[in-house]
C-alpha atoms as a PDB file:
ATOM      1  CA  UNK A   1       0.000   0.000   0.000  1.00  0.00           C
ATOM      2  CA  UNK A   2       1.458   2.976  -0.598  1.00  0.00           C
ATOM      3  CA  UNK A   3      -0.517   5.221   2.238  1.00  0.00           C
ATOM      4  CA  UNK A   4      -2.459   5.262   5.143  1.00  0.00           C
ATOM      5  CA  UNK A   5       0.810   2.817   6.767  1.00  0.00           C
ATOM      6  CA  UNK A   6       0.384   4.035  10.325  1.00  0.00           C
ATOM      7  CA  UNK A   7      -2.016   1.760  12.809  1.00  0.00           C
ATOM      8  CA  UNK A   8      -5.512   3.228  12.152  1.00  0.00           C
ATOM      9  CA  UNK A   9      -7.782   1.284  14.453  1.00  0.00           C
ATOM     10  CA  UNK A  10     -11.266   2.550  15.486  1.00  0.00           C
ATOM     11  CA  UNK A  11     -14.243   1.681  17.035  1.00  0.00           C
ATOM     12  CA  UNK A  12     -17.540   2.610  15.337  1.00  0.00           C
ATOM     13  CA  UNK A  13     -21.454   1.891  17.024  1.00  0.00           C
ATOM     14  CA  UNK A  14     -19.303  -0.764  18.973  1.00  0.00           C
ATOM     15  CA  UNK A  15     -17.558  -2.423  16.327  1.00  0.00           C
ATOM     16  CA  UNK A  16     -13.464  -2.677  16.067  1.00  0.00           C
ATOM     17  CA  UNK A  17     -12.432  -1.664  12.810  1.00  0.00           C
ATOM     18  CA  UNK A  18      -8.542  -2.492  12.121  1.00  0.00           C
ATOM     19  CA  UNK A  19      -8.288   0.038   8.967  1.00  0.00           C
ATOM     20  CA  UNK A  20      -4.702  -0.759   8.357  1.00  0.00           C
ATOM     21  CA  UNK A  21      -5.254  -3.929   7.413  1.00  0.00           C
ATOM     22  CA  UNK A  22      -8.591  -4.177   6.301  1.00  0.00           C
ATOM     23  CA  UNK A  23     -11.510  -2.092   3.608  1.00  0.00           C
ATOM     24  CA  UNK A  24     -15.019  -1.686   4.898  1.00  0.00           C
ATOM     25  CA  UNK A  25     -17.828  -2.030   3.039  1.00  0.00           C
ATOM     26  CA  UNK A  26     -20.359   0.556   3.461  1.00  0.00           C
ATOM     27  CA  UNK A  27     -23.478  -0.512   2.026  1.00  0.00           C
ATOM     28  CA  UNK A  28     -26.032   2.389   0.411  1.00  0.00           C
ATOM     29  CA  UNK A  29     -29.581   2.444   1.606  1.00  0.00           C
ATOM     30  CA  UNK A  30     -31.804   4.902   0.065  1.00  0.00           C
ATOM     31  CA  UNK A  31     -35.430   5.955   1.527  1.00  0.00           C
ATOM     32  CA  UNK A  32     -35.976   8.338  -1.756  1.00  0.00           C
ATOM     33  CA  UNK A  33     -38.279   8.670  -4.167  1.00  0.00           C
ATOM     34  CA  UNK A  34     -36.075   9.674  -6.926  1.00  0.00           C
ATOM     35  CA  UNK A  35     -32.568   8.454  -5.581  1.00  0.00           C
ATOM     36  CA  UNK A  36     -29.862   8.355  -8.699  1.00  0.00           C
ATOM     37  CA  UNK A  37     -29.147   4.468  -8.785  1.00  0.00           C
ATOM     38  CA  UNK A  38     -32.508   2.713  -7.512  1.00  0.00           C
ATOM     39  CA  UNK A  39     -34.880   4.953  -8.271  1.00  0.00           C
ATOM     40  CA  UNK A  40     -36.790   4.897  -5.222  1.00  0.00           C
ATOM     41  CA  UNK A  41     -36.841   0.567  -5.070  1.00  0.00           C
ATOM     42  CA  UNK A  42     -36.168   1.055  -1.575  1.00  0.00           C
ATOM     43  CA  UNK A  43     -38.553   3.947  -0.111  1.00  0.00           C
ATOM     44  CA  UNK A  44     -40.819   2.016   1.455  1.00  0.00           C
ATOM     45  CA  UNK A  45     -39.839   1.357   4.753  1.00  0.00           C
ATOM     46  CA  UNK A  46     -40.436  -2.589   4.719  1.00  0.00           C
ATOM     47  CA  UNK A  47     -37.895  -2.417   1.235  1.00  0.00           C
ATOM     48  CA  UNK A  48     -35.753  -0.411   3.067  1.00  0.00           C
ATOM     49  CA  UNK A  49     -35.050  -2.463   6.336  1.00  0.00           C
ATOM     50  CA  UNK A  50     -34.465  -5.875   3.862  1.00  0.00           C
ATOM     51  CA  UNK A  51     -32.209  -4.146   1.725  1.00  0.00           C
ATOM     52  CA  UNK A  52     -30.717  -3.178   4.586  1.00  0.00           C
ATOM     53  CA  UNK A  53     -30.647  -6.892   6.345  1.00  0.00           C
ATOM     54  CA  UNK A  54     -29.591  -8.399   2.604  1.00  0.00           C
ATOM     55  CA  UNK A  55     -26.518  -5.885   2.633  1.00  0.00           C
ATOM     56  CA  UNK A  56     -25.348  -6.814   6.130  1.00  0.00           C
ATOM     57  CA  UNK A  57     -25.807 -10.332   5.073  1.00  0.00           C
ATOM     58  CA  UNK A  58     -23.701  -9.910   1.820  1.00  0.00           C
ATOM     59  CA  UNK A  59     -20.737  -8.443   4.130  1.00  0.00           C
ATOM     60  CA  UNK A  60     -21.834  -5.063   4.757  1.00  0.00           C
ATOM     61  CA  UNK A  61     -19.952  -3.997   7.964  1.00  0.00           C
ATOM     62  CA  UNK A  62     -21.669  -0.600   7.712  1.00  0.00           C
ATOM     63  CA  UNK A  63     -24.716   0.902   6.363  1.00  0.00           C
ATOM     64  CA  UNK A  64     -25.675   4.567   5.084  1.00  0.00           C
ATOM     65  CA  UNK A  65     -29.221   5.382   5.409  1.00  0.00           C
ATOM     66  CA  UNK A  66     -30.266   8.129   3.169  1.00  0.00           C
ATOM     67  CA  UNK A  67     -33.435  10.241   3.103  1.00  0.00           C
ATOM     68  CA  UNK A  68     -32.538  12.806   0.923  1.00  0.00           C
ATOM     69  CA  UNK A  69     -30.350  13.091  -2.581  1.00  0.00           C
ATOM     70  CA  UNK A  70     -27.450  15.185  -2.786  1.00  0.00           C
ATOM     71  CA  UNK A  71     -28.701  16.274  -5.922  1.00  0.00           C
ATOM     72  CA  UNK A  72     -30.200  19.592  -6.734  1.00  0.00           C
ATOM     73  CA  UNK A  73     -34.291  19.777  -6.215  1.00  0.00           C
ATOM     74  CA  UNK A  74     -37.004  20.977  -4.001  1.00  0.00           C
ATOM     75  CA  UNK A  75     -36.853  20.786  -0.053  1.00  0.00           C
ATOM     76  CA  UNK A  76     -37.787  17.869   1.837  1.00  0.00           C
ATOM     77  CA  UNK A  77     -39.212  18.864   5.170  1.00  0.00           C
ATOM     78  CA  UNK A  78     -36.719  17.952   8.117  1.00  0.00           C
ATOM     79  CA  UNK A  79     -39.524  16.859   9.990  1.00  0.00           C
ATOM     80  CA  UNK A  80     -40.414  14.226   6.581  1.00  0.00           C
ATOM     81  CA  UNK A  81     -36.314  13.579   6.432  1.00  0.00           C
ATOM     82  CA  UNK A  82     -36.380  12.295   9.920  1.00  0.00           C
ATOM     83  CA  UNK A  83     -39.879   9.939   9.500  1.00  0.00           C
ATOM     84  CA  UNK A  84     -37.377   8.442   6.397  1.00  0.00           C
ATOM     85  CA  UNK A  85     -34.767   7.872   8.456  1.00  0.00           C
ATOM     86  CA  UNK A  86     -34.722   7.277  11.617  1.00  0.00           C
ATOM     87  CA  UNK A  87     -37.366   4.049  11.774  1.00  0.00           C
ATOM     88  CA  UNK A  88     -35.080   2.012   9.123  1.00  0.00           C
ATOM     89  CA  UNK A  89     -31.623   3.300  12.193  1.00  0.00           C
ATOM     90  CA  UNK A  90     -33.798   1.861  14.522  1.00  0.00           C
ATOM     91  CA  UNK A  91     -34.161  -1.198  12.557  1.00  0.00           C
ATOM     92  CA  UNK A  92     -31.014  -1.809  11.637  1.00  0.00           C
ATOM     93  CA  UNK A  93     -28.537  -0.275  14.454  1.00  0.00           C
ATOM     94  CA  UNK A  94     -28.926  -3.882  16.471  1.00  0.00           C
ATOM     95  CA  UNK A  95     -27.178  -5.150  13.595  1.00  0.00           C
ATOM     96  CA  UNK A  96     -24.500  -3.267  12.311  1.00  0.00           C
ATOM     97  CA  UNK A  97     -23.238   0.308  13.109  1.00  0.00           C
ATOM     98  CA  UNK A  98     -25.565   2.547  11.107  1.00  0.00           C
ATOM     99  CA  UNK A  99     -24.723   6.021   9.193  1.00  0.00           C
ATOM    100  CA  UNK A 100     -27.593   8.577   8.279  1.00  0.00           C
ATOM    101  CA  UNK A 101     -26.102  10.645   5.092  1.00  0.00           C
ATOM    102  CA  UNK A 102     -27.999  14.160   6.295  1.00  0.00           C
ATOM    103  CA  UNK A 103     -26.755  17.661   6.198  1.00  0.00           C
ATOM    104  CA  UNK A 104     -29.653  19.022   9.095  1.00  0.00           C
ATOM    105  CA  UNK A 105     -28.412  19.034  12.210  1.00  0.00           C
ATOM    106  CA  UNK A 106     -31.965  17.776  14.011  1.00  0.00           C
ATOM    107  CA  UNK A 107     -32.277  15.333  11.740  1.00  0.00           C
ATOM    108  CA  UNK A 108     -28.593  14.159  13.106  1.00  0.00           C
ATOM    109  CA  UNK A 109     -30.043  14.577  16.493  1.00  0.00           C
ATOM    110  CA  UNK A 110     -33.466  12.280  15.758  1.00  0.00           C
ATOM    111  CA  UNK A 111     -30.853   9.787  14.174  1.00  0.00           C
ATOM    112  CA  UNK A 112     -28.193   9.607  16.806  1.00  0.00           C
ATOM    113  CA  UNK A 113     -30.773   9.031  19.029  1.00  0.00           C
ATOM    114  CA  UNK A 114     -32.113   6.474  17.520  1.00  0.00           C
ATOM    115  CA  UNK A 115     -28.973   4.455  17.647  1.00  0.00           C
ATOM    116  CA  UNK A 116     -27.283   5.835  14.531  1.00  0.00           C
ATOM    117  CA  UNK A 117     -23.071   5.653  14.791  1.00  0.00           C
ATOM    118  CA  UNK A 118     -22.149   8.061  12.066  1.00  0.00           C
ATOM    119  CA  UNK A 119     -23.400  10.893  10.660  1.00  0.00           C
ATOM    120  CA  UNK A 120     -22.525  11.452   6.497  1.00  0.00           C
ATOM    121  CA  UNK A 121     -22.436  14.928   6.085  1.00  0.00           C
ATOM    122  CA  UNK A 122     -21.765  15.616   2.464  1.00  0.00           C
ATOM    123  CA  UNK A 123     -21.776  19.115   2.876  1.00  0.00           C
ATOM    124  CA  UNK A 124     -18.512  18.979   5.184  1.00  0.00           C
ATOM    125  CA  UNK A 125     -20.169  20.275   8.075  1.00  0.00           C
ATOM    126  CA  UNK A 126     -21.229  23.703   5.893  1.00  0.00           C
ATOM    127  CA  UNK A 127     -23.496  24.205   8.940  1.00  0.00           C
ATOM    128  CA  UNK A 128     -21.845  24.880  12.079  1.00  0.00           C
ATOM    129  CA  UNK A 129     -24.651  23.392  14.279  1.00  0.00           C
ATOM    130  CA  UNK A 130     -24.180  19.998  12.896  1.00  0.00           C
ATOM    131  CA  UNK A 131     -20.462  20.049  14.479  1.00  0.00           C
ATOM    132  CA  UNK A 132     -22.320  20.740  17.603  1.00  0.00           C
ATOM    133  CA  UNK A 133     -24.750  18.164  17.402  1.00  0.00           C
ATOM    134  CA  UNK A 134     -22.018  15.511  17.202  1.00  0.00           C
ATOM    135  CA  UNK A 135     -20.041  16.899  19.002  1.00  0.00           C
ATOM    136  CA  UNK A 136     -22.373  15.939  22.051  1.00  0.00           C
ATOM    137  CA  UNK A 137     -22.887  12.282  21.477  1.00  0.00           C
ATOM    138  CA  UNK A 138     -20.721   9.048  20.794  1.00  0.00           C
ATOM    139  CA  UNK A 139     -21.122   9.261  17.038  1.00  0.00           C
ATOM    140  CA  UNK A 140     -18.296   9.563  14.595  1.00  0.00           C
ATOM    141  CA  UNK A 141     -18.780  12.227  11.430  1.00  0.00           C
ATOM    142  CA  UNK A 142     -17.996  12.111   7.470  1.00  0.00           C
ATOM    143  CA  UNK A 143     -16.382  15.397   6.479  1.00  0.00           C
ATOM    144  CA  UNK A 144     -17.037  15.113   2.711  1.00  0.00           C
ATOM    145  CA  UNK A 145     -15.951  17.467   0.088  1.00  0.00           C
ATOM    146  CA  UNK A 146     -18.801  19.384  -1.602  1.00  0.00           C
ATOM    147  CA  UNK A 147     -19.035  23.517  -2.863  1.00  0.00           C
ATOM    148  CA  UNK A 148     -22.783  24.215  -3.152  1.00  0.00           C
ATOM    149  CA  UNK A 149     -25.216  25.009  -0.930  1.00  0.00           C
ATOM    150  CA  UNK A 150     -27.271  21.700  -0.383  1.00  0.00           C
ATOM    151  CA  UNK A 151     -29.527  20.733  -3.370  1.00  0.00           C
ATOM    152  CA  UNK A 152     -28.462  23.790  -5.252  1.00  0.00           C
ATOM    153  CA  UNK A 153     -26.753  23.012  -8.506  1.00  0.00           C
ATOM    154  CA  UNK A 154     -22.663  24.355  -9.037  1.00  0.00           C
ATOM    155  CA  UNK A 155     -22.238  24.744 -12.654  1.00  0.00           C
ATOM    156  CA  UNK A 156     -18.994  23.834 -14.497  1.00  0.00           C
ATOM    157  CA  UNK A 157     -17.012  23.668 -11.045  1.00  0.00           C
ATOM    158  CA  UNK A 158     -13.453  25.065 -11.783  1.00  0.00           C
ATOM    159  CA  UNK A 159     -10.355  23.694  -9.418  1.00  0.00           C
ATOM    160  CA  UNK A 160      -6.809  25.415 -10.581  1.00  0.00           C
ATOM    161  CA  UNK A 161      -5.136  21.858  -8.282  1.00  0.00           C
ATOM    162  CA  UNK A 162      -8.237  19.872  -7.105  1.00  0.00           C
ATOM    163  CA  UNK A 163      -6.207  17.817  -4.739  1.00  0.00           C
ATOM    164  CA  UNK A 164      -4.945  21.110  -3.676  1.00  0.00           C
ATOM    165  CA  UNK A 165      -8.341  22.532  -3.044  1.00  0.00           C
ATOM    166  CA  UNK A 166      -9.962  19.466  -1.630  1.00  0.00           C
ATOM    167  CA  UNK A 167      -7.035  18.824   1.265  1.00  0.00           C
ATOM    168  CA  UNK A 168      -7.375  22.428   2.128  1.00  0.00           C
ATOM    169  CA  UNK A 169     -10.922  22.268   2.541  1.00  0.00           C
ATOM    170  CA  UNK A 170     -10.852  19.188   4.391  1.00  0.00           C
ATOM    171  CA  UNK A 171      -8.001  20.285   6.893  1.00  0.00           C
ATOM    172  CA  UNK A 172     -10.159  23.508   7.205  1.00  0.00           C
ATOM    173  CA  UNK A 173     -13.458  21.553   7.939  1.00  0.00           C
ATOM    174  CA  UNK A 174     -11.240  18.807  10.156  1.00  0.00           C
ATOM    175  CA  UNK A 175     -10.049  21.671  12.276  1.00  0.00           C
ATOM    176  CA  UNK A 176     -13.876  22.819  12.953  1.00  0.00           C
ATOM    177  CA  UNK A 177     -14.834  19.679  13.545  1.00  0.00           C
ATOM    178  CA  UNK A 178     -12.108  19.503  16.214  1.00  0.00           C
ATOM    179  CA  UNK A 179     -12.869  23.135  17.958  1.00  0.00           C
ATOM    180  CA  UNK A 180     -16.419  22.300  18.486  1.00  0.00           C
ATOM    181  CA  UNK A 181     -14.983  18.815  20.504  1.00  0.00           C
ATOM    182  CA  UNK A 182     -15.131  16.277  17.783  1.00  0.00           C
ATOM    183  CA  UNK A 183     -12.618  13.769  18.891  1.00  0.00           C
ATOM    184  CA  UNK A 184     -10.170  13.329  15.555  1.00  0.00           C
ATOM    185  CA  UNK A 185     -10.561   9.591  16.647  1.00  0.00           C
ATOM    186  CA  UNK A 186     -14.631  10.205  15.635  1.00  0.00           C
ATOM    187  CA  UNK A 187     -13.312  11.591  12.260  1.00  0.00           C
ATOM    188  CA  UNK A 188     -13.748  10.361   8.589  1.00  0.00           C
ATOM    189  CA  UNK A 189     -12.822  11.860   5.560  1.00  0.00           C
ATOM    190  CA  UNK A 190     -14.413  11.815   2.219  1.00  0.00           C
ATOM    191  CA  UNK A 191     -13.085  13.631  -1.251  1.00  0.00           C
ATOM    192  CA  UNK A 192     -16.513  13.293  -2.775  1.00  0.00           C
ATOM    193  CA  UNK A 193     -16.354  11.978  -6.041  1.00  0.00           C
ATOM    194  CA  UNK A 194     -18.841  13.746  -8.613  1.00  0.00           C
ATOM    195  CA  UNK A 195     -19.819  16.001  -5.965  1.00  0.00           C
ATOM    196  CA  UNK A 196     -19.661  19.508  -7.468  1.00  0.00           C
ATOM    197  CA  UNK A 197     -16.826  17.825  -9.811  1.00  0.00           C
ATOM    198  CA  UNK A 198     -16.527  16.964 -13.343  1.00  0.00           C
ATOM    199  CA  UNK A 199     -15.408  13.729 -14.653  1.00  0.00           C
ATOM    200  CA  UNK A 200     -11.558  14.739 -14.852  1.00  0.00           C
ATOM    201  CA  UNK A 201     -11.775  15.996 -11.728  1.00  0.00           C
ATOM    202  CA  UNK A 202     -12.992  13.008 -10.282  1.00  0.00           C
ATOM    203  CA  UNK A 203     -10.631  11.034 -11.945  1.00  0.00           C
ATOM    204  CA  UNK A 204      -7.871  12.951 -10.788  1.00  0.00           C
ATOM    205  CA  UNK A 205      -8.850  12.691  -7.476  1.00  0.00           C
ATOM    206  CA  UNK A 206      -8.870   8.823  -7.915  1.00  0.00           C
ATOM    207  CA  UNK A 207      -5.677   9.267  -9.581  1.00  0.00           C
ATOM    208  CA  UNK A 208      -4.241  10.716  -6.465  1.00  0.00           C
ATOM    209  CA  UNK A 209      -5.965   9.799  -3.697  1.00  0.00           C
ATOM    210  CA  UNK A 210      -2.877   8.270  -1.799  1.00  0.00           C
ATOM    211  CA  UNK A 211      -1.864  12.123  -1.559  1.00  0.00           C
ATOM    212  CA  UNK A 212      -5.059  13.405   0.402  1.00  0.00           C
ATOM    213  CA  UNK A 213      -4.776   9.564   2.067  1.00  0.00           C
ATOM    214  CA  UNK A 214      -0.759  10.558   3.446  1.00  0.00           C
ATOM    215  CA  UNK A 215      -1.995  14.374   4.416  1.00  0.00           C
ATOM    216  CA  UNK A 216      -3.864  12.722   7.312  1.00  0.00           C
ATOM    217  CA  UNK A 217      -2.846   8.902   7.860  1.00  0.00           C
ATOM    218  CA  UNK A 218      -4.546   8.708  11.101  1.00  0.00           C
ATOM    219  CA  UNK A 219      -8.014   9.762   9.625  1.00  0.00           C
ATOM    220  CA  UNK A 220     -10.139   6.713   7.832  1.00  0.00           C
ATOM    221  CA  UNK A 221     -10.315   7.774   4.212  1.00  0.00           C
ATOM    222  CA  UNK A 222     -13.924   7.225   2.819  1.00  0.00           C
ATOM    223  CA  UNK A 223     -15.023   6.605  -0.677  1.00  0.00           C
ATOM    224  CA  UNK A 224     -17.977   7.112  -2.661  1.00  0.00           C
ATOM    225  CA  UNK A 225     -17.815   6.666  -5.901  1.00  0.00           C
ATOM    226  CA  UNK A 226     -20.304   3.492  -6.831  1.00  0.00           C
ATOM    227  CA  UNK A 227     -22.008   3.879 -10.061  1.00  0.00           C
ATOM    228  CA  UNK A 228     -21.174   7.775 -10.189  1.00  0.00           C
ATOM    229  CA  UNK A 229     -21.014   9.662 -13.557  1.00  0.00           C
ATOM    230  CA  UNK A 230     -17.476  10.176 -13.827  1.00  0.00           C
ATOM    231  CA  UNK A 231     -17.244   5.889 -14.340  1.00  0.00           C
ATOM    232  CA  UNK A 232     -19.990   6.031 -16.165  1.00  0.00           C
ATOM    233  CA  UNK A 233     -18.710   8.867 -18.677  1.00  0.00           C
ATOM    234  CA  UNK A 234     -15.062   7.457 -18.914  1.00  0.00           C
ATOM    235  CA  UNK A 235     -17.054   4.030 -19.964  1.00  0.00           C
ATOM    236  CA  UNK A 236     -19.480   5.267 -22.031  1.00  0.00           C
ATOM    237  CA  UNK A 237     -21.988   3.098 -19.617  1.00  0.00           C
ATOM    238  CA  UNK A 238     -25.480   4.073 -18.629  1.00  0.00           C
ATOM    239  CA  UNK A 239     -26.373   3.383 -14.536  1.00  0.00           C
ATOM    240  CA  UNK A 240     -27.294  -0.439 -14.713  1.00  0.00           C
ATOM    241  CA  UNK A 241     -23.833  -1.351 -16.677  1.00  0.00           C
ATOM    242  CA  UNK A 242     -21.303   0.471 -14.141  1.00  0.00           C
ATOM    243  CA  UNK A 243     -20.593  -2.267 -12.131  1.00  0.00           C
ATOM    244  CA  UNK A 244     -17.185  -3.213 -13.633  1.00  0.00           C
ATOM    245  CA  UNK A 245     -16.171   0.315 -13.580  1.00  0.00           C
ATOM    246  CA  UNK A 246     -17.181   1.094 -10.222  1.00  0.00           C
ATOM    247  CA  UNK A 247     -15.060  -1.953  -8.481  1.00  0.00           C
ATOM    248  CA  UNK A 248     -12.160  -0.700 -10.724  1.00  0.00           C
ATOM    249  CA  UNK A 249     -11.831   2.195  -8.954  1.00  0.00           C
ATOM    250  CA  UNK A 250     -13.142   1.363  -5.873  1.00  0.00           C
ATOM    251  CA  UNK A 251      -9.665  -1.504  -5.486  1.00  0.00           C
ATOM    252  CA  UNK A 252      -7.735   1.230  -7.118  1.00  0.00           C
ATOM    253  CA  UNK A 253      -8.829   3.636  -4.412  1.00  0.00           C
ATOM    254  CA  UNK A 254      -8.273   1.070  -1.285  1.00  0.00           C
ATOM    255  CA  UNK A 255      -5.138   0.654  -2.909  1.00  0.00           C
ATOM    256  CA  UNK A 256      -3.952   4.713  -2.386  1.00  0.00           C
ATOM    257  CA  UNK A 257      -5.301   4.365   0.843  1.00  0.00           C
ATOM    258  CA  UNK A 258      -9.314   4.083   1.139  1.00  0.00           C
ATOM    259  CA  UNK A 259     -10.474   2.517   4.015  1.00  0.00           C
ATOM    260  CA  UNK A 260     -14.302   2.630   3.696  1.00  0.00           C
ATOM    261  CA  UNK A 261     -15.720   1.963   0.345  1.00  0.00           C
ATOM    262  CA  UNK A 262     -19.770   3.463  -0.196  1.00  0.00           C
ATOM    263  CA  UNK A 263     -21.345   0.776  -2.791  1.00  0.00           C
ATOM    264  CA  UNK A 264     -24.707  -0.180  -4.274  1.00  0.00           C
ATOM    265  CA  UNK A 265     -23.726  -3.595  -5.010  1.00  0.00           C
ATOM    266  CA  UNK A 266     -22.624  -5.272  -1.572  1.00  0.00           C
ATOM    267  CA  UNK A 267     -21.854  -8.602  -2.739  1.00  0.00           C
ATOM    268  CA  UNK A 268     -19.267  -7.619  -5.590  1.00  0.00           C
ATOM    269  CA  UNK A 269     -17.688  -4.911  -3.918  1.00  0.00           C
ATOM    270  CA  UNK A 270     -17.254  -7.460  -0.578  1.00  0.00           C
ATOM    271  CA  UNK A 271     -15.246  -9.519  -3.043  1.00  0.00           C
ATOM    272  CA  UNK A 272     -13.677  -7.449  -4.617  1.00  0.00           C
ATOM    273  CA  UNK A 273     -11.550  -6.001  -1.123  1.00  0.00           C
ATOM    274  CA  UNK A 274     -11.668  -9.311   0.654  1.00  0.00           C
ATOM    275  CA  UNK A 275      -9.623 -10.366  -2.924  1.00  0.00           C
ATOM    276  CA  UNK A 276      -7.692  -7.287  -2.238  1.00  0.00           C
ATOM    277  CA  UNK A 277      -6.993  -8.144   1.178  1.00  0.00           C
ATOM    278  CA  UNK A 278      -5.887 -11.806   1.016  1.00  0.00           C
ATOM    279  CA  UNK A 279      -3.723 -10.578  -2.033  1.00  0.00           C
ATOM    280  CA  UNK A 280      -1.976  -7.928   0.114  1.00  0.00           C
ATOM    281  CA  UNK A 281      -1.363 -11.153   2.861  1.00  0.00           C
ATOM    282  CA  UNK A 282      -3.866  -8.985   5.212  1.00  0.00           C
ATOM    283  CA  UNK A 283      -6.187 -11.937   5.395  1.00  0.00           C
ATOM    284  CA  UNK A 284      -5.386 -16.090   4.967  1.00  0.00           C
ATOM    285  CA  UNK A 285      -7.773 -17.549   2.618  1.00  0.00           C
ATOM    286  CA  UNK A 286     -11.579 -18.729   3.568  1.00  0.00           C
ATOM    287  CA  UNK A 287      -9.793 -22.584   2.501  1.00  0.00           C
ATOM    288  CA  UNK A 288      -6.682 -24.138   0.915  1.00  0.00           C
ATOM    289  CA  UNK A 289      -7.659 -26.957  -1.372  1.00  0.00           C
ATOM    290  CA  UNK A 290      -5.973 -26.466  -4.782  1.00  0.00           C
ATOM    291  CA  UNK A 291      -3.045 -28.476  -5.101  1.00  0.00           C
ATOM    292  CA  UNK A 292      -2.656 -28.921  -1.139  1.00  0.00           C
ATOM    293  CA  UNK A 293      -2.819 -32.667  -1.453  1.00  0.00           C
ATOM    294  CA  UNK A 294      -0.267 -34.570  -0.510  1.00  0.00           C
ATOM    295  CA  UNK A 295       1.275 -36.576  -3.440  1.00  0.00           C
ATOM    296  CA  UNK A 296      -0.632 -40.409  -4.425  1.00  0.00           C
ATOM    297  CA  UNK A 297      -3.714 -39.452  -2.749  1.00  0.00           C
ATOM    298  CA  UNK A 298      -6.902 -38.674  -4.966  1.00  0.00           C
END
């Protein structure tokens, strides 16, 4: 590996994570009507606490609970955002630590006390109550990389050195997190891929992501990047053909130093860093059968 060498253990909704040797799997659920990649398959609650039990049982160690798109578009209610949210955390948090992908502070409240363990704030904490919030409970934060005021639309982003930009705004938002008594051990970092970026950019990011991964080795680097334009564009593939594209760069990523990988198709990616892992020597193989015979015997 060429980052992220230093010991980066944590412990997340009372789970051990051992991030130097091993990628999480943070599986997406989505309680949306118009969500980018499912289209609202999973915004009934009942769909939404199975797809939720399917992805832990597929190797999910984590899962994001969504009730609103990053995407530009009308207001949702907070008081809506939270009836979304917070009954498919309460489902789920017995089994697996639980993140709620929300950029208003009391919907971070309803979900944190409702059991949720992280808080996805792809705004990077724009909002200085949200630091707050967190700040006063057990729950660890995403500091993601975005530039637009939520669901507002950023056209034709310009970066003169995005790696540049995004580290500085990440040590920036870091630091905040930090003054309002975010413990850095609570802290995870995300680049955010597509968001508010072209396709170079987020290729470029990719690219170089072992330099925003060595800025900060003791911070978990997250990525989200499953079925995003940017793989879609470089492939010339429409949503339901990204697949191949998307665990590309999602081994490429853990390979600069990714630690958390955000995915809409559990089972594959699973594979794909448990491969990864048992390459690197980080874990033995689930058996040893293939020419492990001894000699004579059939």
């Amino acid at each position: 590996m060429s980052a992220a060498t230093a010991p980066l253990s944590r412990t997340i909704g009372g789970r051990d994570f051992a991030f130097d040797r091993h990628v999480a799997v943070m599986a997406i659920v989505n309680r949306t009507p118009d969500s980018f990649y499912d289209r609202g398959a999973t915004f009934a609650l009942d769909a939404a606490v199975a797809a939720g039990r399917a992805a832990v049982a597929a190797g999910a160690e984590i899962i994001d609970v969504g009730g609103v798109k990053f995407a530009p578009g009308p207001p949702v209610p907070v008081a809506d955002e939270i009836e979304r949210v917070v009954p498919v955390v309460r489902a789920l948090a017995p089994l697996v630590p639980v993140s709620v992908d929300t950029f208003q502070p009391a919907v971070a409240r309803a979900a944190i006390e409702a059991g949720a363990a992280i808080i996805n704030d792809t705004t990077g904490l724009r909002d200085p109550e949200m630091a707050a919030v967190i700040a006063d409970s057990d729950a660890a934060v995403v500091v993601c990389h975005s530039l637009a005021v939520p669901r507002t639309q950023h056209p034709q982003p310009h970066y003169d050195d995005v790696i540049a930009e995004v580290g500085a705004f990440l040590r920036e938002r870091v630091a905040l997190a930090e003054a309002h008594g975010i413990a850095r051990d609570r802290i995870i970092v995300d680049p955010g891929h597509d968001l508010n970026k072209n396709t170079l950019h987020s290729l470029e990011i990719t690219r170089r992501l072992g330099e925003i991964a060595a800025e900060a080795p003791d911070l978990p680097l997250l990525v989200a990047l499953s079925n995003k334009d940017f793989v879609g564009e470089t492939l010339d593939r429409d949503r339901p053909d990204r697949l191949s594209g998307s665990l590309a760069a999602a081994v490429f990523c853990a390979q600069q130093g990714a630690r958390i990988i955000r995915a809409h198709n559990v089972g594959e990616t699973v594979d794909a860093m448990r491969m990864l892992e048992g390459i690197l020597g980080w874990r033995e193989p689930a058996y040893l059968r293939h020419n492990m015979r001894p000699e004579g015997n059939d």
